[in-house]
N, C-alpha and C. Protein backbone atom coordinates (compact mmCIF):
# COMPACT_ATOMS: atom_id res chain seq x y z
N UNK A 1 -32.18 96.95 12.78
CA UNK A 1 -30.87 97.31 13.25
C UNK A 1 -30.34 96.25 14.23
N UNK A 2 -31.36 95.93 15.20
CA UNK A 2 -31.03 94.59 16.04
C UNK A 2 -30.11 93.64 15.15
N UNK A 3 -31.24 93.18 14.40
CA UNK A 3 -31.11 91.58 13.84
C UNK A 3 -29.62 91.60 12.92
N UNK A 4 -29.38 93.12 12.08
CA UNK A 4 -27.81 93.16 11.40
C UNK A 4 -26.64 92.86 12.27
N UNK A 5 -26.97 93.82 13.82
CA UNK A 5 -26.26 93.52 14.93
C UNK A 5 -25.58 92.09 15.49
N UNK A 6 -27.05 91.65 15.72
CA UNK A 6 -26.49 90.30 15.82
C UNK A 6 -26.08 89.83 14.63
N UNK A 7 -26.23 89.60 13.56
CA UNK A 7 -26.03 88.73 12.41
C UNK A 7 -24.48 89.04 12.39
N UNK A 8 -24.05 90.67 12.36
CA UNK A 8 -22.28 90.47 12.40
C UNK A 8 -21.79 90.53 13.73
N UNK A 9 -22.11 90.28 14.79
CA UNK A 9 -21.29 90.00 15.80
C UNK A 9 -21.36 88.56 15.96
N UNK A 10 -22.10 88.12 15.75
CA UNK A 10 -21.94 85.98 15.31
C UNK A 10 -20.91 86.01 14.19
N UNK A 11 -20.86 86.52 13.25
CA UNK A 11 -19.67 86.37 12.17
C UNK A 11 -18.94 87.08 12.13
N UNK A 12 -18.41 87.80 13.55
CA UNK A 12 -17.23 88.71 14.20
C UNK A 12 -16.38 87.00 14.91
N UNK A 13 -17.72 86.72 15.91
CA UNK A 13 -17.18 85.69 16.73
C UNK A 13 -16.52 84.74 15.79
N UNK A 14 -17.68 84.20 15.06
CA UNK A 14 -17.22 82.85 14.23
C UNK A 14 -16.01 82.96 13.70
N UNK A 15 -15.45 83.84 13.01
CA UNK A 15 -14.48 84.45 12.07
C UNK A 15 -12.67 84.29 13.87
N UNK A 16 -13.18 84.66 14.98
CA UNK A 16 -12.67 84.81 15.75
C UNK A 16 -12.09 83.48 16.16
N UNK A 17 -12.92 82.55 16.52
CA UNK A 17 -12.82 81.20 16.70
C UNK A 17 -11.97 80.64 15.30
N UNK A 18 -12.44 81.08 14.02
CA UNK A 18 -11.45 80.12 13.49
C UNK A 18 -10.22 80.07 13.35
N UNK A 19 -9.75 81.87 13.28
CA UNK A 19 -8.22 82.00 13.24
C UNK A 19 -7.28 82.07 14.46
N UNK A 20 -8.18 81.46 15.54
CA UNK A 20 -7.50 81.70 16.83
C UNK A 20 -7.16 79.61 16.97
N UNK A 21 -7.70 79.42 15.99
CA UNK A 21 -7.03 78.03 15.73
C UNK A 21 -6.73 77.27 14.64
N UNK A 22 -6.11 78.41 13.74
CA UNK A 22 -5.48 77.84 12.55
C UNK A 22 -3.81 77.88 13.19
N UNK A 23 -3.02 77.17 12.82
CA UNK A 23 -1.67 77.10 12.81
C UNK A 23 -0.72 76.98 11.51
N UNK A 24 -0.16 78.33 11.73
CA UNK A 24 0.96 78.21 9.87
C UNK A 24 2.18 78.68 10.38
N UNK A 25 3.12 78.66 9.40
CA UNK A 25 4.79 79.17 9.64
C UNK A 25 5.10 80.17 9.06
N UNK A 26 6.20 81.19 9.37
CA UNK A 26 6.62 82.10 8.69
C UNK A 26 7.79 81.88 8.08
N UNK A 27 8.03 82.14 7.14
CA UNK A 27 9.66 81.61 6.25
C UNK A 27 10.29 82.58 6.27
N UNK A 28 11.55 83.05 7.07
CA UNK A 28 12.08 84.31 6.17
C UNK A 28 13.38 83.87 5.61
N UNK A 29 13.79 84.57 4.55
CA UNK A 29 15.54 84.15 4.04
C UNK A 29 16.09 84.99 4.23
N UNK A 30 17.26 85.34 5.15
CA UNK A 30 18.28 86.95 4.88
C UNK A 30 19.38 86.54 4.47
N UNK A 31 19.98 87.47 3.44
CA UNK A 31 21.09 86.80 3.10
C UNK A 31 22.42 88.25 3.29
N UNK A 32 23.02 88.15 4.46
CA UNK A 32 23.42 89.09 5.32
C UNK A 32 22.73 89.62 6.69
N UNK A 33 22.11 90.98 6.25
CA UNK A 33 21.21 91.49 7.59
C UNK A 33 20.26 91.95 6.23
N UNK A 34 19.97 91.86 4.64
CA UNK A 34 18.62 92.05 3.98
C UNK A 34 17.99 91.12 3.57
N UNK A 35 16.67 90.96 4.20
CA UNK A 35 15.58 90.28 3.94
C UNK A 35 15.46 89.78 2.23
N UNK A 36 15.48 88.88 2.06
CA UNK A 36 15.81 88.34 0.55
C UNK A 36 14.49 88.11 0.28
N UNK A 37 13.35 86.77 1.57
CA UNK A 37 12.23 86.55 0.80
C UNK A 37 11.49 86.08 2.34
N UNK A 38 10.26 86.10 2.24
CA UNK A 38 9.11 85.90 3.14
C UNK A 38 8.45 85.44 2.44
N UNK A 39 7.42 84.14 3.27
CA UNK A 39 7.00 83.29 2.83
C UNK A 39 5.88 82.77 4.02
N UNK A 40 4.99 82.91 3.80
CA UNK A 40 3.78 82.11 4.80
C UNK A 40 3.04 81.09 3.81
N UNK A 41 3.32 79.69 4.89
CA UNK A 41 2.81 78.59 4.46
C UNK A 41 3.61 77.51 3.60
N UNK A 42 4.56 78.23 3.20
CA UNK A 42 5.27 77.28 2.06
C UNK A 42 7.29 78.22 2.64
N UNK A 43 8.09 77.27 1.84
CA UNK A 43 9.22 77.67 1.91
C UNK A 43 9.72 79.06 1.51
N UNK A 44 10.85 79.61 1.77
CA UNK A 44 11.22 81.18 1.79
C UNK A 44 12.23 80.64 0.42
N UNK A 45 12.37 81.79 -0.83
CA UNK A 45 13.24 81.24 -1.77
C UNK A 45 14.99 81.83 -1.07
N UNK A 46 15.75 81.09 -1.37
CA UNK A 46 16.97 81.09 -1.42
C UNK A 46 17.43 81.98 -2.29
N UNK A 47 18.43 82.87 -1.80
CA UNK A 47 19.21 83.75 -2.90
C UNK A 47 20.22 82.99 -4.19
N UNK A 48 20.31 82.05 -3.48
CA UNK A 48 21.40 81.33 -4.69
C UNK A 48 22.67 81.10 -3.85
N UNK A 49 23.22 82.04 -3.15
CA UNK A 49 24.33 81.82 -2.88
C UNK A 49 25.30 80.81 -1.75
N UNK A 50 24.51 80.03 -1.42
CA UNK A 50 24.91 78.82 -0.86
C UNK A 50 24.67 77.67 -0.97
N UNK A 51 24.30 77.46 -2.09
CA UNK A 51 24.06 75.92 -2.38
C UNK A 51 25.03 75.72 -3.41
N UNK A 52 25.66 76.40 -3.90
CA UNK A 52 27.09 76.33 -4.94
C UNK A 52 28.16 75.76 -4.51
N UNK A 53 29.09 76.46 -3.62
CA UNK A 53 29.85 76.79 -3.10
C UNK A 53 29.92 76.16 -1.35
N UNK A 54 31.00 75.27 -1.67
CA UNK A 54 30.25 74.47 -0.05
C UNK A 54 31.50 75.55 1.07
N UNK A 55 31.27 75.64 2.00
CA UNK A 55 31.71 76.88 3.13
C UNK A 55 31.44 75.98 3.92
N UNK A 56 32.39 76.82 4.79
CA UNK A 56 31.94 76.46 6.87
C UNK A 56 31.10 77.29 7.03
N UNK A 57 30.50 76.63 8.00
CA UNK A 57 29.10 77.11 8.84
C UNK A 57 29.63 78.90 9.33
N UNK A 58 30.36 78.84 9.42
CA UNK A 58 31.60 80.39 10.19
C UNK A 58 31.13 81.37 9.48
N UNK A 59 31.95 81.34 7.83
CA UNK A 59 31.99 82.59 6.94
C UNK A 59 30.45 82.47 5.95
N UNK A 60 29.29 81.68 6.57
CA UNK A 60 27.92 81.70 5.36
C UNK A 60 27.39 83.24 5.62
N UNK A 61 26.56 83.63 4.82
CA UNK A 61 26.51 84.73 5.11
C UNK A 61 24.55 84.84 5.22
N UNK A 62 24.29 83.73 4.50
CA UNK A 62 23.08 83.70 4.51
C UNK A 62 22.33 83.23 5.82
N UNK A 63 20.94 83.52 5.85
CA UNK A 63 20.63 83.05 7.74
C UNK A 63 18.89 82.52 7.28
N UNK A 64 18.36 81.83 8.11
CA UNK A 64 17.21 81.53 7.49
C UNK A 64 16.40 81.74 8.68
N UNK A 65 15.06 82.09 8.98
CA UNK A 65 14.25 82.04 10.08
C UNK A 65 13.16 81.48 10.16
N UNK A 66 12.57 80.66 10.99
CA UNK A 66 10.96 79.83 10.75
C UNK A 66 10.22 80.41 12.28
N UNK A 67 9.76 81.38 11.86
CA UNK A 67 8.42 81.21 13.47
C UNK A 67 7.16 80.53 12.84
N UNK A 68 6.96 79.79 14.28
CA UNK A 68 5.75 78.90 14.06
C UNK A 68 4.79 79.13 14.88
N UNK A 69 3.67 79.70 14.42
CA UNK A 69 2.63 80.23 15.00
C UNK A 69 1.68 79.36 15.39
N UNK A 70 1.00 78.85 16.67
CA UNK A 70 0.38 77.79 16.96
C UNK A 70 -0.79 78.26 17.43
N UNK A 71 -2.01 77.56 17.05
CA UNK A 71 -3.45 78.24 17.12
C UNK A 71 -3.58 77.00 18.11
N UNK A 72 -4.70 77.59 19.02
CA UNK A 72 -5.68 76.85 20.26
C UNK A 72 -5.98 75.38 19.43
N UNK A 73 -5.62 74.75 20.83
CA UNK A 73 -6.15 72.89 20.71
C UNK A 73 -7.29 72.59 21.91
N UNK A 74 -7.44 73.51 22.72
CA UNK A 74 -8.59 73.29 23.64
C UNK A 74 -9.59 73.02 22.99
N UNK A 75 -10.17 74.23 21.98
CA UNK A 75 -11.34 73.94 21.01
C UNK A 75 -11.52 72.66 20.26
N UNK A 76 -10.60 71.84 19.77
CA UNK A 76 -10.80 70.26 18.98
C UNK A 76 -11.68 69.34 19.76
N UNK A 77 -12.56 69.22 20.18
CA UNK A 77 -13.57 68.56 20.83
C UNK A 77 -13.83 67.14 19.75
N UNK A 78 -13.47 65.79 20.28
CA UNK A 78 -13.67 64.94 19.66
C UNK A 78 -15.00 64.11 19.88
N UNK A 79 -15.54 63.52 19.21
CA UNK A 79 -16.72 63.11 19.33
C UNK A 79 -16.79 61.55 20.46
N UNK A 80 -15.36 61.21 19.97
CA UNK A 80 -15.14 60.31 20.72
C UNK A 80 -14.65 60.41 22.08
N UNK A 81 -14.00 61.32 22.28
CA UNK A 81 -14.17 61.83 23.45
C UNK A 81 -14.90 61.89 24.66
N UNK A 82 -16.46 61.54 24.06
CA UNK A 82 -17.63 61.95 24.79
C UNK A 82 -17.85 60.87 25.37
N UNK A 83 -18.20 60.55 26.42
CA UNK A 83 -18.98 59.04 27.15
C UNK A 83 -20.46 58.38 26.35
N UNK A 84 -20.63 57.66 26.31
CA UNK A 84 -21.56 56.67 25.55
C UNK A 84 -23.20 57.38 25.85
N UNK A 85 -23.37 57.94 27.26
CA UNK A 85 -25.25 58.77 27.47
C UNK A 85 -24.64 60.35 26.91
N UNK A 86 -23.54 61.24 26.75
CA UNK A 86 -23.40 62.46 25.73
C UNK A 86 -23.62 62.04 24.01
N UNK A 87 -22.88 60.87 23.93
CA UNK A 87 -23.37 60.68 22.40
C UNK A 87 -24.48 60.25 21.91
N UNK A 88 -25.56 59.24 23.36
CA UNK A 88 -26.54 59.34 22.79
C UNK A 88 -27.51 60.35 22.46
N UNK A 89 -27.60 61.20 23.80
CA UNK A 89 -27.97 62.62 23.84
C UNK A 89 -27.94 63.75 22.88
N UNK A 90 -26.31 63.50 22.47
CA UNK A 90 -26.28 64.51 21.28
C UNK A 90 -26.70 64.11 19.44
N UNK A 91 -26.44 62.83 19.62
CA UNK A 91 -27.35 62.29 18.08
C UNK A 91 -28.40 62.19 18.40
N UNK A 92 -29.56 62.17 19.41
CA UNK A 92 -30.96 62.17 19.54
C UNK A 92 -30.98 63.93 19.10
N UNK A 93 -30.69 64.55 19.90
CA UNK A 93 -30.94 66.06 19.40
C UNK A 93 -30.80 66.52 17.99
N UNK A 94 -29.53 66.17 17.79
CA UNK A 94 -29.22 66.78 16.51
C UNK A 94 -30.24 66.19 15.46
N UNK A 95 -30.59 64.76 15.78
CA UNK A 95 -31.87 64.08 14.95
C UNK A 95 -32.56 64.70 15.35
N UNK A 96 -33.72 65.11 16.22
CA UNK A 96 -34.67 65.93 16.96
C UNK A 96 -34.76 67.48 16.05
N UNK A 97 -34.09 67.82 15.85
CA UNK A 97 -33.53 69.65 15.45
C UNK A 97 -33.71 69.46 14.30
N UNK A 98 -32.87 69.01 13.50
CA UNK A 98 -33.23 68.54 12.29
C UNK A 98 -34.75 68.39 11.37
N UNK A 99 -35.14 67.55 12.35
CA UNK A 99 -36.43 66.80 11.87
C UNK A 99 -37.42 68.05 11.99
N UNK A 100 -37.18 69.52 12.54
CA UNK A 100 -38.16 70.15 12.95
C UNK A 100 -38.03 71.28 11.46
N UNK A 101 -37.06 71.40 10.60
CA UNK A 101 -36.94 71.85 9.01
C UNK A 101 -37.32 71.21 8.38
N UNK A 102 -37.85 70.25 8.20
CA UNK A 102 -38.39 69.19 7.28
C UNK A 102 -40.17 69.58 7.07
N UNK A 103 -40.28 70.13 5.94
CA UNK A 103 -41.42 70.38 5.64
C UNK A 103 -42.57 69.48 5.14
N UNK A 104 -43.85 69.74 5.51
CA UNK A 104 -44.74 68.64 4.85
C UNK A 104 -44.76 68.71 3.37
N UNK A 105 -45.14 67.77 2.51
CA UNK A 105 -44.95 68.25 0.89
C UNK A 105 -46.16 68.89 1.05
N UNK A 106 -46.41 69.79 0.23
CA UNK A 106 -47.47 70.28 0.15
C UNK A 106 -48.96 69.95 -1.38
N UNK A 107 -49.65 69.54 -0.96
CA UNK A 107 -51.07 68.85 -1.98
C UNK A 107 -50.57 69.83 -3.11
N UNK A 108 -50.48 69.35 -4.14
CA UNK A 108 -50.49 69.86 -5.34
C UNK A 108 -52.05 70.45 -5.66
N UNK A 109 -52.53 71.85 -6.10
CA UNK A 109 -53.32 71.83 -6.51
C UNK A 109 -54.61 71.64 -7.83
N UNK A 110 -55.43 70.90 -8.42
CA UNK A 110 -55.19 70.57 -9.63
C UNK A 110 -55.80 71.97 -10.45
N UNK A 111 -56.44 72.83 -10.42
CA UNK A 111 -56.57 73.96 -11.16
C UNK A 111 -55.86 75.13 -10.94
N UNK A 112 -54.01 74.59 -10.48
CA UNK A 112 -53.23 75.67 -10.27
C UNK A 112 -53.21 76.45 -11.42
N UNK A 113 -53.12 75.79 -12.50
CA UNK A 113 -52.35 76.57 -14.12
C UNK A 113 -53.76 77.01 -14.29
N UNK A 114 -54.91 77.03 -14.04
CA UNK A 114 -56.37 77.17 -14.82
C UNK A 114 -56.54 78.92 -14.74
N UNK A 115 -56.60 79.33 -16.14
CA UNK A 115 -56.39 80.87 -16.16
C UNK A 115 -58.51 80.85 -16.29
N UNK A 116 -59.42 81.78 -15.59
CA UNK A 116 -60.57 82.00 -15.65
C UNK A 116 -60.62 82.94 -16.96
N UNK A 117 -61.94 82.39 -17.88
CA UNK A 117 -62.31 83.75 -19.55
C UNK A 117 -62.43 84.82 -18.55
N UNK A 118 -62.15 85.73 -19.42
CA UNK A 118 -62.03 87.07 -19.18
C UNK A 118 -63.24 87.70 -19.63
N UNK A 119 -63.99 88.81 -18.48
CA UNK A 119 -65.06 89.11 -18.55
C UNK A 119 -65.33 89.95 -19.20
N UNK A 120 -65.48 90.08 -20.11
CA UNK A 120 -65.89 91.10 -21.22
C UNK A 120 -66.96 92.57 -20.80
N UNK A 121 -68.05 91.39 -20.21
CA UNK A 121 -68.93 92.77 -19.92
C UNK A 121 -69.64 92.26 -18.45
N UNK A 122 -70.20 93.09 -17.32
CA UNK A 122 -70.84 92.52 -16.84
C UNK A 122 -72.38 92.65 -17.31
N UNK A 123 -72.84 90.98 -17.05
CA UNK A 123 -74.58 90.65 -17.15
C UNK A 123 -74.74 91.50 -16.60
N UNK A 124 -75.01 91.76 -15.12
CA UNK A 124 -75.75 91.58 -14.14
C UNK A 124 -76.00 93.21 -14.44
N UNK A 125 -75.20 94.16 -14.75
CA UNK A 125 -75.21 95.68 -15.10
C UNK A 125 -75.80 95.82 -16.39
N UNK A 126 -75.69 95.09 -17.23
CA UNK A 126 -76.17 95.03 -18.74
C UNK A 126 -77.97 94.95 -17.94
N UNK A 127 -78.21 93.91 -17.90
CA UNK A 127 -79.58 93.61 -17.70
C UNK A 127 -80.30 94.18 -16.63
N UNK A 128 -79.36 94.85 -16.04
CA UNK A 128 -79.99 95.88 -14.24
C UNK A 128 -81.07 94.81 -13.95
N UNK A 129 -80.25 93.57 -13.11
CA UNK A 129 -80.79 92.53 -12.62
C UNK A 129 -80.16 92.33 -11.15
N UNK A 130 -80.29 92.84 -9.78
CA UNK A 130 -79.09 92.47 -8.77
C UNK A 130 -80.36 91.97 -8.14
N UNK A 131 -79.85 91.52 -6.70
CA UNK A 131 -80.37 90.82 -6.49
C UNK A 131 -80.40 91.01 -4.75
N UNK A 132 -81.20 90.92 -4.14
CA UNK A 132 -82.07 92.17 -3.25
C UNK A 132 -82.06 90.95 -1.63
């Protein structure tokens, strides 16, 4: 019960961290005061009715809206960033950590596949011969 615990509250967090620094837009199109089209990530479609017909800005009737939602830049940590004894520090470790998953190969054994005959009967009960 522990170990599930932790396992989804690390991928509560993780999941937390990433969308608290993604950044996208919202598109909306109204054309009056009804919502025509919404759109995240890409453009809102147009009703049609103003790209025909050229008007003053006065009598358009259509209205367009963009909120832009901006995710955390504190978190972007650049590598370069770091002073010359953090980067050595941190590529010695990360080499260090690494190197500690790296398994020995292991000796092949040579009578892995070797299936033993199958004992039919035992001697040693046949001949009431044990051995004392």
């Amino acid at each position: 019960m522990k170990e599930f615990f932790q396992k989804s509250a690390s991928f509560a967090m993780a999941l937390l961290v990433l969308f608290s620094t993604v950044s996208f837009t919202v598109d909306k199109h109204f054309c009056g005061e009804i919502l025509v089209d919404q759109a995240v990530f890409s453009e809102a479609k147009t009703c049609g009715m103003h790209g025909d017909v050229p008007t003053s800005s006065e009598d358009e009737c259509c209205d367009e809206e963009k909120i832009l939602v901006e995710g955390q830049k504190e978190l972007k940590v650049s590598f370069d960033d770091l002073d010359l004894e953090q980067q050595v520090f941190l590529a010695g470790f990360t080499y260090s950590y690494l190197e500690l998953f790296i398994g020995e190969p292991q000796a092949e054994t040579p009578f892995f596949h070797y299936k033993p005959p199958l004992l039919v009967y035992d001697i040693q009960l046949l001949d009431e011969t044990f051995l004392i």
